[in-house]
Every structure is written in structure tokens, then in C-alpha cells.
C-alpha atoms as a PDB file:
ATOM      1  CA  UNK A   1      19.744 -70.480-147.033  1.00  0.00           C
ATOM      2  CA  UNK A   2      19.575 -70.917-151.002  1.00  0.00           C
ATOM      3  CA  UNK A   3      22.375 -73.502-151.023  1.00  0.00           C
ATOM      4  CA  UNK A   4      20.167 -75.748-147.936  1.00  0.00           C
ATOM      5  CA  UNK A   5      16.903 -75.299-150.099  1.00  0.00           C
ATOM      6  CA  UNK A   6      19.055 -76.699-153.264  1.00  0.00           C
ATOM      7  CA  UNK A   7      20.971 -79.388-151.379  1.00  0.00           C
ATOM      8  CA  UNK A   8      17.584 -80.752-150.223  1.00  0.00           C
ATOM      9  CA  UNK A   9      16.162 -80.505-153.521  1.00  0.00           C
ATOM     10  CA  UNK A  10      19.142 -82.439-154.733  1.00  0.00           C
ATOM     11  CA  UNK A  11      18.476 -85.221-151.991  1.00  0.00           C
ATOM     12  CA  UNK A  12      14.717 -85.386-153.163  1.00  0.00           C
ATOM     13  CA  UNK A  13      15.576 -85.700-156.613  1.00  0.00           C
ATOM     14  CA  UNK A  14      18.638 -88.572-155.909  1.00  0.00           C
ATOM     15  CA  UNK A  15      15.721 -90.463-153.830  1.00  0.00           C
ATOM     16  CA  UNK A  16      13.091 -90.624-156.487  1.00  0.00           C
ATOM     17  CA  UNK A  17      15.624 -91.575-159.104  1.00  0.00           C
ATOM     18  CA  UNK A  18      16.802 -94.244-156.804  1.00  0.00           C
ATOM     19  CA  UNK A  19      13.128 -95.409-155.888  1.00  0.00           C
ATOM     20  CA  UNK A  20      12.730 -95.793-159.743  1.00  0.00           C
ATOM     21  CA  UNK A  21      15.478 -97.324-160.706  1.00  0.00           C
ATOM     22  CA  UNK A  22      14.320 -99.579-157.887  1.00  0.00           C
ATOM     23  CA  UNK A  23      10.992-100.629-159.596  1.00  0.00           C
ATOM     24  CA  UNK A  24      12.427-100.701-162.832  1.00  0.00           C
ATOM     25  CA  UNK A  25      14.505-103.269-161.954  1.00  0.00           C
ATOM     26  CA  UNK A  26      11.892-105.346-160.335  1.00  0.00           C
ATOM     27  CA  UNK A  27       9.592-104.952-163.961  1.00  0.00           C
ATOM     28  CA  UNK A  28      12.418-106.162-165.504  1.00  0.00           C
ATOM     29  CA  UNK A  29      12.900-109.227-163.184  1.00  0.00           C
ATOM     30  CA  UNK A  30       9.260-109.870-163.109  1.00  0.00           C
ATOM     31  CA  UNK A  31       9.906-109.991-167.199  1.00  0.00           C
ATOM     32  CA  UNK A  32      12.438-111.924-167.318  1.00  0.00           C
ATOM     33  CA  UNK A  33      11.335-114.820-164.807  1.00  0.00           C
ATOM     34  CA  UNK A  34       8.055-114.902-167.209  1.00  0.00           C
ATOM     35  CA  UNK A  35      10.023-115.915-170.244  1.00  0.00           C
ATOM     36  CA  UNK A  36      11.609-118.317-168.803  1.00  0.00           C
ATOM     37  CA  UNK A  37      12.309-121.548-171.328  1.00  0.00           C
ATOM     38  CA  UNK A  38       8.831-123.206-170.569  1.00  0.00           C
ATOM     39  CA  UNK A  39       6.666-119.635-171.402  1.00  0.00           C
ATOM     40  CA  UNK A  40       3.535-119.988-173.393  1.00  0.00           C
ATOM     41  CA  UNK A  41       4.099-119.802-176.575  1.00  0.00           C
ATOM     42  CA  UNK A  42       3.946-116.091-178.402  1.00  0.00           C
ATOM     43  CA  UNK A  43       6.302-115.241-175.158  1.00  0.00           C
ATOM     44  CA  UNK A  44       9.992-114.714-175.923  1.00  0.00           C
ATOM     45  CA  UNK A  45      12.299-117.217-174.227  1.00  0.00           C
ATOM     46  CA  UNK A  46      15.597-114.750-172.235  1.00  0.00           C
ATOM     47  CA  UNK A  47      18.498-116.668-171.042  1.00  0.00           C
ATOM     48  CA  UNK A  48      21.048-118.207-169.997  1.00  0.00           C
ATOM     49  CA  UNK A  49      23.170-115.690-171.281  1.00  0.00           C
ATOM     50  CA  UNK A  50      24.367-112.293-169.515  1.00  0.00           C
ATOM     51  CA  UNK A  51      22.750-109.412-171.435  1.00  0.00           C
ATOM     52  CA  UNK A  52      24.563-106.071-170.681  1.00  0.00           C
ATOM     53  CA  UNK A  53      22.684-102.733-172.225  1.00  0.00           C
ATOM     54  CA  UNK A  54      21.235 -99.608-171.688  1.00  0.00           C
ATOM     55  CA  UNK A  55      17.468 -98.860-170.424  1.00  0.00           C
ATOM     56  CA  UNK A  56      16.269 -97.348-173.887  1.00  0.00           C
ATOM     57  CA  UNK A  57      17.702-100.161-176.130  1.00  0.00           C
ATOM     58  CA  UNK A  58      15.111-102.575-178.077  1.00  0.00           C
ATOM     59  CA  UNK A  59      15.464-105.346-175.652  1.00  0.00           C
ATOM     60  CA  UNK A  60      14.574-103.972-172.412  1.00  0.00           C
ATOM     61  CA  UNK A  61      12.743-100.593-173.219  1.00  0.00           C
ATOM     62  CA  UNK A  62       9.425-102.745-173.712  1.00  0.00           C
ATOM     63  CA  UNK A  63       9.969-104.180-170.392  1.00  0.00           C
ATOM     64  CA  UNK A  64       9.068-100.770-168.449  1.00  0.00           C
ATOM     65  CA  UNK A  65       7.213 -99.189-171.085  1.00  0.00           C
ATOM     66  CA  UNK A  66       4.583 -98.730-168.502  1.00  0.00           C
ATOM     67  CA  UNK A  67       6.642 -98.134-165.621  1.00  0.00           C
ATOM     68  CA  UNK A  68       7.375 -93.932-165.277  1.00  0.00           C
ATOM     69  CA  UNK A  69      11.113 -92.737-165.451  1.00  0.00           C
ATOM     70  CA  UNK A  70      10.410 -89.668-163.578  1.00  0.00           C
ATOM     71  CA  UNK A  71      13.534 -87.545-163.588  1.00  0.00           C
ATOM     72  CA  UNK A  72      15.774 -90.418-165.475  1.00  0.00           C
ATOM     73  CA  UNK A  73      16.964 -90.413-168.419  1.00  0.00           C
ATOM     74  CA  UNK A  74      16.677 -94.011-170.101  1.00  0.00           C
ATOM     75  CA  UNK A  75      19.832 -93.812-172.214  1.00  0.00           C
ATOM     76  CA  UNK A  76      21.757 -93.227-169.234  1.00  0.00           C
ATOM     77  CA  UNK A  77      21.114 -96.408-167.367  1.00  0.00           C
ATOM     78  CA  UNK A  78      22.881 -98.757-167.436  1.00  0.00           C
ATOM     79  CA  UNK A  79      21.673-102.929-166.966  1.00  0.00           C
ATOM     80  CA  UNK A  80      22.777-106.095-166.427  1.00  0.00           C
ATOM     81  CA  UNK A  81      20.364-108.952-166.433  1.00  0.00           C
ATOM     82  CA  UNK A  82      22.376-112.360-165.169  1.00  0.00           C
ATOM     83  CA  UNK A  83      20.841-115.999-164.749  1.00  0.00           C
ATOM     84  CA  UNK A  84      22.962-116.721-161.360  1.00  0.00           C
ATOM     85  CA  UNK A  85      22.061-120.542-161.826  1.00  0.00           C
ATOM     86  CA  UNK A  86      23.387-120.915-165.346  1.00  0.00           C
ATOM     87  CA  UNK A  87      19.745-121.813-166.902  1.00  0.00           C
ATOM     88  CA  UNK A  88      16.275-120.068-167.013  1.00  0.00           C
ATOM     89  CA  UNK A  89      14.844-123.265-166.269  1.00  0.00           C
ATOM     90  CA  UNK A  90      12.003-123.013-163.457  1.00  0.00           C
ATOM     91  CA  UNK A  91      14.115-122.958-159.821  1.00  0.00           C
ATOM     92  CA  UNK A  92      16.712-121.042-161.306  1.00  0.00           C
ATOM     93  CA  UNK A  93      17.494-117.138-160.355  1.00  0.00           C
ATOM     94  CA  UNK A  94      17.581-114.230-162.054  1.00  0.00           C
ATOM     95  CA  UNK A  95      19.458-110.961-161.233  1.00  0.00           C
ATOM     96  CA  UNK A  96      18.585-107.453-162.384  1.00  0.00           C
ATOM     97  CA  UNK A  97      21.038-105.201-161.672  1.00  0.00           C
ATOM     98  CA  UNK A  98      20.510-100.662-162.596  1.00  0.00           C
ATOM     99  CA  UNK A  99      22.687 -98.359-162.451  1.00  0.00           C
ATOM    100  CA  UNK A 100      23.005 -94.443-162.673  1.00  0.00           C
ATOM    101  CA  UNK A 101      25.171 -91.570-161.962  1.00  0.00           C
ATOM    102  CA  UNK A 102      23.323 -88.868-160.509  1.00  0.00           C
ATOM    103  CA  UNK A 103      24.836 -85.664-160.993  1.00  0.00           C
ATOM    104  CA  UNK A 104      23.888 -83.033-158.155  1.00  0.00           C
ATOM    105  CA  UNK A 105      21.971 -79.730-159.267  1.00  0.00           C
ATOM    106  CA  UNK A 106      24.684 -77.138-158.149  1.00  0.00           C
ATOM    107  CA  UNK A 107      27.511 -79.444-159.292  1.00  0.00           C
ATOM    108  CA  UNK A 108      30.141 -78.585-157.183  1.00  0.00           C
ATOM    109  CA  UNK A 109      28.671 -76.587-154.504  1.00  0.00           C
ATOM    110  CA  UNK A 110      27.239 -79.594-153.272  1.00  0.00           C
ATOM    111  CA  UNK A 111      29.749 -81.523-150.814  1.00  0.00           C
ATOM    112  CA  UNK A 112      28.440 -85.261-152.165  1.00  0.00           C
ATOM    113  CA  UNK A 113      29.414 -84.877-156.170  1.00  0.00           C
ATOM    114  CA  UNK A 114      28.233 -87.233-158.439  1.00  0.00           C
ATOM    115  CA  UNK A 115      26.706 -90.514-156.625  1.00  0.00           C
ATOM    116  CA  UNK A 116      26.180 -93.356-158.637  1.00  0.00           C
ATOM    117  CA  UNK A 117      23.341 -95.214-158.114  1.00  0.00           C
ATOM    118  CA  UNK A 118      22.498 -98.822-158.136  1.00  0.00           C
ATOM    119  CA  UNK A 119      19.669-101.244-157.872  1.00  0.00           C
ATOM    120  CA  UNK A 120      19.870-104.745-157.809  1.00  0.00           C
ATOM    121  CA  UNK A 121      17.062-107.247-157.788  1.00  0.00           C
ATOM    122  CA  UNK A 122      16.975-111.033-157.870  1.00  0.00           C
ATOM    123  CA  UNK A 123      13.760-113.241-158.441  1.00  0.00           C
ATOM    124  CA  UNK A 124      13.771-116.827-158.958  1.00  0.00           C
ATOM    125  CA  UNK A 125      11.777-118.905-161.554  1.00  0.00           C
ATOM    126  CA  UNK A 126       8.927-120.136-160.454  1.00  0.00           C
ATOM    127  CA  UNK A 127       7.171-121.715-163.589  1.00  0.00           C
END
């Protein structure tokens, strides 16, 4: 009965992670497509390039200062923010992609292991 009650704990726990690594990435996509070459000025311009980091480093922690990271822990993700179209000229895309290993409560007593998580969001330039 204790292992059922922990296994569904474990499923709650994978789901909110997965929900927030969900909005995360859409903060950071929202972000990104705002400092897009033709921002107003005092707004950072991101792009072309591929950035590759973690979630706590200087360049994207800002991002989703104000977005909670219930039951993540920031160092641990890992992102990728691509410009599919080659420019971050208005019309051109953006992808945001998250990812994190959850590790299950029990460890092994669970049958599932270690599922790594992943959240991928792509907005396009509008501005």
C-alpha cells in the first residue's frame, strides 16, 4: 500500500515539474521574441546564435525570475534557445527547448527510473 501511495506521489511530483518546465520555456520564448533586433532601445538584442546553458546561469535566470520553480532545481536544467530561421529579424522563429532528469522518490523501487524530461516551445517574431 506504501509503495502505491509513493509511486503516485512520484507521478504528482514528475507532472508539476513537467508543467513547469513547460511555462518556463514559454517565459523564455516570450523573452526572447521581445528582443528581437528591432527592440526598443534599453532592451537587449538575443540572436542569431544558438545559446546552450543551464536555467540558473546570468543569461536566462532573469528571464523566469518571476516564474516559480516549484520542486526544480534551476542548476539542473538544462536549455537550448535556437533561432530556426537563421535571424531574429521579425517573421523569424524561435525555439526554446528544457530539459530535466527526474529522479523517482524510492529510486529503484519504482519500475519507471529516472525519466528525463523535456519541453520544447517555438514562437515566432512578430515585431
Amino acid at each position: 500500500m506504501l509503495l502505491v501511495v509513493f509511486a503516485l506521489l512520484d507521478l504528482g511530483v514528475a507532472a508539476v515539474r513537467d508543467n513547469t518546465l513547460s511555462k518556463a520555456g514559454r517565459q523564455v520564448a516570450r523573452e526572447a521574441v521581445m528582443s528581437s533586433r528591432f527592440a526598443p532601445a534599453g532592451v537587449p538584442s538575443w540572436g542569431p546564435a544558438t545559446y546552450s546553458g543551464v536555467l540558473d546561469d546570468g543569461q536566462i535566470a532573469p528571464l523566469v525570475a518571476g516564474t516559480p520553480l516549484p520542486l526544480l532545481s534551476a542548476d539542473e536544467v538544462a536549455v537550448t534557445v535556437e533561432w530556426i530561421d537563421g535571424d531574429n529579424a521579425p517573421g523569424d522563429r524561435v525555439r526554446v527547448t528544457l530539459a530535466y532528469d527526474h529522479a523517482p522518490l524510492l529510486g529503484s523501487l519504482l519500475p519507471w527510473g529516472q525519466t528525463a524530461l523535456r519541453s520544447e516551445t517555438t514562437m515566432c517574431i512578430t515585431h
